[in-house]
Protein backbone atom coordinates (compact mmCIF):
# COMPACT_ATOMS: atom_id res chain seq x y z
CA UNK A 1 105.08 121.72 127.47
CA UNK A 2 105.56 121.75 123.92
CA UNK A 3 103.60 123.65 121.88
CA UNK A 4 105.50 122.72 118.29
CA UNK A 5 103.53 120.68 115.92
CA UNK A 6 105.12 118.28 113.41
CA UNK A 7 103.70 118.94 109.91
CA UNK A 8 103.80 116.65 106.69
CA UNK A 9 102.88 113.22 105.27
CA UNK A 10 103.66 111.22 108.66
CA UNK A 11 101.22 113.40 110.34
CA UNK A 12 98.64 112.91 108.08
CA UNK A 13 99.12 108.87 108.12
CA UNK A 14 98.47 109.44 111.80
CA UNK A 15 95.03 110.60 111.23
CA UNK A 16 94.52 108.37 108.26
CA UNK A 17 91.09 105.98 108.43
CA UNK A 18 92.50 102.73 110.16
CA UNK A 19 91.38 99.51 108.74
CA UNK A 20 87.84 98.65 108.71
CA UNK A 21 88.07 95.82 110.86
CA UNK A 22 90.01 98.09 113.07
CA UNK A 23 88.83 97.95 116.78
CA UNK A 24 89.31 100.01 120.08
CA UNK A 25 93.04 98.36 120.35
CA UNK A 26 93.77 99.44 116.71
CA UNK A 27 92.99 102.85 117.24
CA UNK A 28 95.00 103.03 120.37
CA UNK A 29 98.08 101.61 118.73
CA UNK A 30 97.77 104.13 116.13
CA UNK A 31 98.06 107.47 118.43
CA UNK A 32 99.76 105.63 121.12
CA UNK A 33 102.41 105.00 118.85
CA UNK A 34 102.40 108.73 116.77
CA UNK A 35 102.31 110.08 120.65
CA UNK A 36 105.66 108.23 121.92
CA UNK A 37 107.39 109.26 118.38
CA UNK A 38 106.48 112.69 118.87
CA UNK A 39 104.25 113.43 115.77
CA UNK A 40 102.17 114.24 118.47
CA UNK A 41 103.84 116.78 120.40
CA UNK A 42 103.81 117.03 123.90
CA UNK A 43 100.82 119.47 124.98
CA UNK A 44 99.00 119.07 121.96
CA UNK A 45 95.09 119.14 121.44
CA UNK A 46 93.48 116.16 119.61
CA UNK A 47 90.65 117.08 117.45
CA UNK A 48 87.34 116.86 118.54
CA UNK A 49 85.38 113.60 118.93
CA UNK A 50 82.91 114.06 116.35
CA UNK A 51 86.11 115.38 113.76
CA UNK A 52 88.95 112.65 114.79
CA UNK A 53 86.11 109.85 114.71
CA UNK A 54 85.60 111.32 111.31
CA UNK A 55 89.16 111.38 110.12
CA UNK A 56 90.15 107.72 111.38
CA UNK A 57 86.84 106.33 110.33
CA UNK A 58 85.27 104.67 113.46
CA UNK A 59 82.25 105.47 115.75
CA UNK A 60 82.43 108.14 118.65
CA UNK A 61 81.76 105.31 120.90
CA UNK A 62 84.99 103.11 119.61
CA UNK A 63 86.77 106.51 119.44
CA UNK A 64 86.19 107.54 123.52
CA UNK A 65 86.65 103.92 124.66
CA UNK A 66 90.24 104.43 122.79
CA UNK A 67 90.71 108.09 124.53
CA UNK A 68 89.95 106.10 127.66
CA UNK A 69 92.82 103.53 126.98
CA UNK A 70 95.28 106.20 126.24
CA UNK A 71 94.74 108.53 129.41
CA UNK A 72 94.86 105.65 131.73
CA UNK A 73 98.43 104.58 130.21
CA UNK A 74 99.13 108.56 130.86
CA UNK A 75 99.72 109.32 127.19
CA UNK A 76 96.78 111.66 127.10
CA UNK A 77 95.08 114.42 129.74
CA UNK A 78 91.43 115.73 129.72
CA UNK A 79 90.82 119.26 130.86
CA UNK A 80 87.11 120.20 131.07
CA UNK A 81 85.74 123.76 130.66
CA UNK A 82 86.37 126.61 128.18
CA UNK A 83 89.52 125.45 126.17
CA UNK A 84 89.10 122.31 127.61
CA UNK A 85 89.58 118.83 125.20
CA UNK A 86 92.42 115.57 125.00
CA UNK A 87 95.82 116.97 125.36
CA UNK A 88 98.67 114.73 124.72
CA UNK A 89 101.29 114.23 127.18
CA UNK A 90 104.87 112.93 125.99
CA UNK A 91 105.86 109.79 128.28
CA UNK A 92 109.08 108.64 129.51
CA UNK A 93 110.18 105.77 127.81
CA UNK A 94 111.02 102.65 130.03
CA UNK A 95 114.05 102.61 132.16
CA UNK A 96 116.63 100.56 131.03
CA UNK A 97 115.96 97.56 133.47
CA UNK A 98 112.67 97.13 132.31
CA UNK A 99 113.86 97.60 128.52
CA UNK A 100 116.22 94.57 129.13
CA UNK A 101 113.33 92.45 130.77
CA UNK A 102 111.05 93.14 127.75
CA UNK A 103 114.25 92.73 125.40
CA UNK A 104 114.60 89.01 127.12
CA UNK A 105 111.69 88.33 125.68
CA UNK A 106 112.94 88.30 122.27
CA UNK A 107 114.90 85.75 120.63
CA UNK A 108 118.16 86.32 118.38
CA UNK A 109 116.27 84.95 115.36
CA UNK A 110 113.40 87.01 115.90
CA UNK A 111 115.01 90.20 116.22
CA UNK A 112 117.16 89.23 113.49
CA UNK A 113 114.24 88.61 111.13
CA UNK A 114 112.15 91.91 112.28
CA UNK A 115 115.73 93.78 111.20
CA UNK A 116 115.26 92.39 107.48
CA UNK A 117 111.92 93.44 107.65
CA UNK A 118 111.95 96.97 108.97
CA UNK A 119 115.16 97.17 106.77
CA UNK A 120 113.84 96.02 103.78
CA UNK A 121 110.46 98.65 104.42
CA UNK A 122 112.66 101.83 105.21
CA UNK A 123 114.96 100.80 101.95
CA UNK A 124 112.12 100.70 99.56
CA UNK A 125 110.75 104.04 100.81
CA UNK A 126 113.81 105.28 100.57
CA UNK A 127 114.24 104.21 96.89
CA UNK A 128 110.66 105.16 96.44
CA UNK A 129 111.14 109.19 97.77
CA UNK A 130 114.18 109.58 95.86
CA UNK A 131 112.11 109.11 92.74
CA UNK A 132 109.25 110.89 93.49
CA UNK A 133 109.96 113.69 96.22
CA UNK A 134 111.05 117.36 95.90
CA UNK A 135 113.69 118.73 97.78
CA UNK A 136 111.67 121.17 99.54
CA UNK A 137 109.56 118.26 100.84
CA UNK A 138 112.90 116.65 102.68
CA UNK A 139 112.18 119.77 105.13
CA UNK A 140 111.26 117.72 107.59
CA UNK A 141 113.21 114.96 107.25
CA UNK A 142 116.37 117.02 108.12
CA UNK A 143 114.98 118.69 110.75
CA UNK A 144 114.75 115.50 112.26
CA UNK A 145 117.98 114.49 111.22
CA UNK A 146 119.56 117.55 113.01
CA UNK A 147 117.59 117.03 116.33
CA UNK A 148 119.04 113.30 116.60
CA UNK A 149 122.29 114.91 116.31
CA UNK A 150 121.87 117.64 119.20
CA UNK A 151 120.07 115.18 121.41
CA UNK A 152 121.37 113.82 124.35
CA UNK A 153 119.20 111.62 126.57
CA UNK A 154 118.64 108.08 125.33
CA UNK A 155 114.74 108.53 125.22
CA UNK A 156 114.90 111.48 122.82
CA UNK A 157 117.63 109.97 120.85
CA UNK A 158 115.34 106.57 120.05
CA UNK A 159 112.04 108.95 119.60
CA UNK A 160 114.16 111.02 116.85
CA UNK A 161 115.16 107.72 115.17
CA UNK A 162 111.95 106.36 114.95
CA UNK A 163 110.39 109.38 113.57
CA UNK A 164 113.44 109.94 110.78
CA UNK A 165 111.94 106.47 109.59
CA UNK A 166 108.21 107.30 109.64
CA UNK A 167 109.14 110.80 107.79
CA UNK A 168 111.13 108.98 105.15
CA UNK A 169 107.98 106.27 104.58
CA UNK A 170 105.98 109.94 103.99
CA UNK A 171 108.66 111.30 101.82
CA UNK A 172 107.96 108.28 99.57
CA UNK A 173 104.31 109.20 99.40
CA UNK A 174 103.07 105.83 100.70
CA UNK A 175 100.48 105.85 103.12
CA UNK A 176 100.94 101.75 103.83
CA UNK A 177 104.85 101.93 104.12
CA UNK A 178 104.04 104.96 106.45
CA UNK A 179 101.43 102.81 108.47
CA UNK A 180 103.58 100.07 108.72
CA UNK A 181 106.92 102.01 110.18
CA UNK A 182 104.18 103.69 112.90
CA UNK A 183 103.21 99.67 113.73
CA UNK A 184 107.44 98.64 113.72
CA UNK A 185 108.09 101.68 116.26
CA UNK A 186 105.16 100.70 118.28
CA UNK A 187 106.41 96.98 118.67
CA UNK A 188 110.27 97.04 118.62
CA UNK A 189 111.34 101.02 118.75
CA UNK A 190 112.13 101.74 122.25
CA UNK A 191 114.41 98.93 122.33
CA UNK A 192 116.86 100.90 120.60
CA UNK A 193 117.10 102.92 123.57
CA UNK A 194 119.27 100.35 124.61
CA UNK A 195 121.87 100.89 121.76
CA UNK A 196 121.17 104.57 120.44
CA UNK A 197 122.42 105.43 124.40
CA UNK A 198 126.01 105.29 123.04
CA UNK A 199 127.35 108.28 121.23
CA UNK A 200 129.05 106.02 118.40
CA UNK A 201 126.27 104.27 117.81
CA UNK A 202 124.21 108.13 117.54
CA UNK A 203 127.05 109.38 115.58
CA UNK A 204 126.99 106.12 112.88
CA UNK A 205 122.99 106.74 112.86
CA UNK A 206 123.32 110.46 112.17
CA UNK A 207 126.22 109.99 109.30
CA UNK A 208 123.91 106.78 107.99
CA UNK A 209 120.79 110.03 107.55
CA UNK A 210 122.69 112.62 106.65
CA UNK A 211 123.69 110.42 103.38
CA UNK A 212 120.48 109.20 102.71
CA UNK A 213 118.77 112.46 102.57
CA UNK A 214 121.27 113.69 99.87
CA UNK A 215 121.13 110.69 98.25
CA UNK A 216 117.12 111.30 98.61
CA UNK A 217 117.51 115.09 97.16
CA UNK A 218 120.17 113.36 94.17
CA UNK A 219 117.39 111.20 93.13
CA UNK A 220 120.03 108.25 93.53
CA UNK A 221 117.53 105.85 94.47
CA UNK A 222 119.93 103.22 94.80
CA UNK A 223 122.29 104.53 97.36
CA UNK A 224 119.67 105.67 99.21
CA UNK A 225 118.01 102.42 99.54
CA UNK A 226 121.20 101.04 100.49
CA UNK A 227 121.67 103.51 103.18
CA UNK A 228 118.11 103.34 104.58
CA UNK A 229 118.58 99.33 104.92
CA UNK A 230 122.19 100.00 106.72
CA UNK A 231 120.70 102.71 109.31
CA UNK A 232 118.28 100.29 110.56
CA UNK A 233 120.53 96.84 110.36
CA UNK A 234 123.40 98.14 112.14
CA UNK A 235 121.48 99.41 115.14
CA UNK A 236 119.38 96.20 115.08
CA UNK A 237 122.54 94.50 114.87
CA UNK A 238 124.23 96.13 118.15
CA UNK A 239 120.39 95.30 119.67
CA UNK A 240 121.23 91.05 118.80
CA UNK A 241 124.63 91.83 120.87
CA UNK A 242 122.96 93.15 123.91
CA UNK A 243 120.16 90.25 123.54
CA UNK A 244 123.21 87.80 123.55
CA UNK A 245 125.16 89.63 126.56
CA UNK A 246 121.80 88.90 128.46
C-alpha cells in the first residue's frame, strides 16, 4: 500500500474545522472525498480520535459515528493492538456501467451549469495564486501535473485531475475555494472517468496544466484564469456529449 503522504494547503483544508452546523454526513463527505482524491493516501493513519475531533471541530462521538460510515463504504480499515488505529484504504472508482447509470441521472442543463460553476471557482483560484504564490509553493501542483501525464488507468487519471484542482484552490491560499473544489469532486468528479479514459482528452488536460502552472509561476493572472476555466469546461463539455449519446 502506499505509504506517500501528500503535503501542502489541500491537505490542511482536509483537516480544517467543518462548519458548525456540520453533522456526521458532513464530516464523512469531507474525508470521503480527500480519501478518493488521494490527499489521503492509500495506507495512511488518521490521527487519533481525541486529535482529528480536535482539528475538524466536532465531538468524539460525531467523529466515530463518521469513522463508522467510512469503513462500512470500505474507504477506511481498523486494526486493533500495538500500532493499531483508522487506516485509509484507496477505493476503486465505479465501473463504467454504473458511472453511466449515475451519469443518466443528470440532465444536459445541469451539468452544463455545474461546468460554469466549477469553472468559474478553479479560474478565480487560479487568478488568485498567480498573485499571491511563490514558485516553490507550485511544488506540488506539478507533481500532480506530471502523474496525470504518466497515468494510465481511467481511475487514476480522474483522481489526478481532481486533485490538480484542489492543489490549485490551495495555491491561491483560500481555504473556502479549497473546501468547495473537495465538495465539486465529491459530487460530480468521478464522472470524468468517463471522458479522461481517452488519451486526447488526457493529453488536452495535461497541455491545459502545464500552461496554467507557468502562467501561475509568471504571475499572469489573467491567462491563468483563462486556462483554469478551459481545463475544466472542455472535459465537462466532452461529459454533456456522452450524457447526450445516452
Amino acid at each position: 500500500m502506499r505509504q506517500d503522504r501528500i503535503d501542502g494547503g489541500a491537505r490542511r483544508a482536509v483537516f480544517s474545522p467543518v462548519d458548525n452546523r456540520a453533522r456526521v454526513d458532513t464530516v464523512v463527505r469531507r474525508l470521503g472525498d480527500a480519501i478518493e482524491l488521494g490527499l489521503l493516501a492509500d495506507g495512511e493513519q488518521l490521527p487519533g480520535e481525541s486529535e482529528l475531533a480536535g482539528q475538524l471541530g466536532v465531538s468524539t462521538v460525531t467523529l466515530r459515528e463518521a469513522l463508522m460510515a467510512l469503513r462500512q463504504q470500505g474507504l477506511l480499515i481498523t486494526r486493533r493492538g500495538r500500532g493499531g488505529g483508522s487506516f485509509v484504504a484507496l477505493p476503486e472508482l465505479p465501473a463504467e456501467e454504473r458511472l453511466r447509470t449515475r451519469l443518466r441521472g443528470w440532465s444536459t442543463e445541469e451539468l452544463r451549469d455545474l461546468g460554469d460553476h466549477w469553472a468559474a471557482l478553479s479560474g478565480a483560484a487560479a487568478r488568485l495564486a498567480a498573485q499571491r504564490t511563490e514558485p516553490e509553493d507550485l511544488m506540488q501542483l506539478r507533481r500532480t501535473a506530471d502523474e496525470l501525464i504518466r497515468a494510465q488507468g481511467a481511475a487514476a487519471r480522474c483522481r489526478l485531475y481532481g486533485r490538480f484542482h484542489v492543489e490549485l484552490a490551495a495555491a491561491a491560499q483560500s481555504a473556502r475555494l479549497t473546501r468547495e473544489q473537495l465538495t465539486l469532486q465529491g459530487e460530480v468528479g468521478a464522472l470524468l472517468c468517463l471522458v479522461l479514459a481517452e488519451d486526447s482528452c488526457r493529453e488536452e488536460v495535461a497541455d491545459r496544466q502545464r500552461g496554467l502552472i507557468s502562467a501561475v509561476q509568471d504571475g499572469d493572472h489573467a491567462t491563468a484564469g483563462t486556462l483554469a476555466e478551459r481545463c475544466v469546461r472542455e472535459p465537462v463539455a466532452r461529459l454533456v456529449a456522452v450524457r447526450l449519446a445516452l
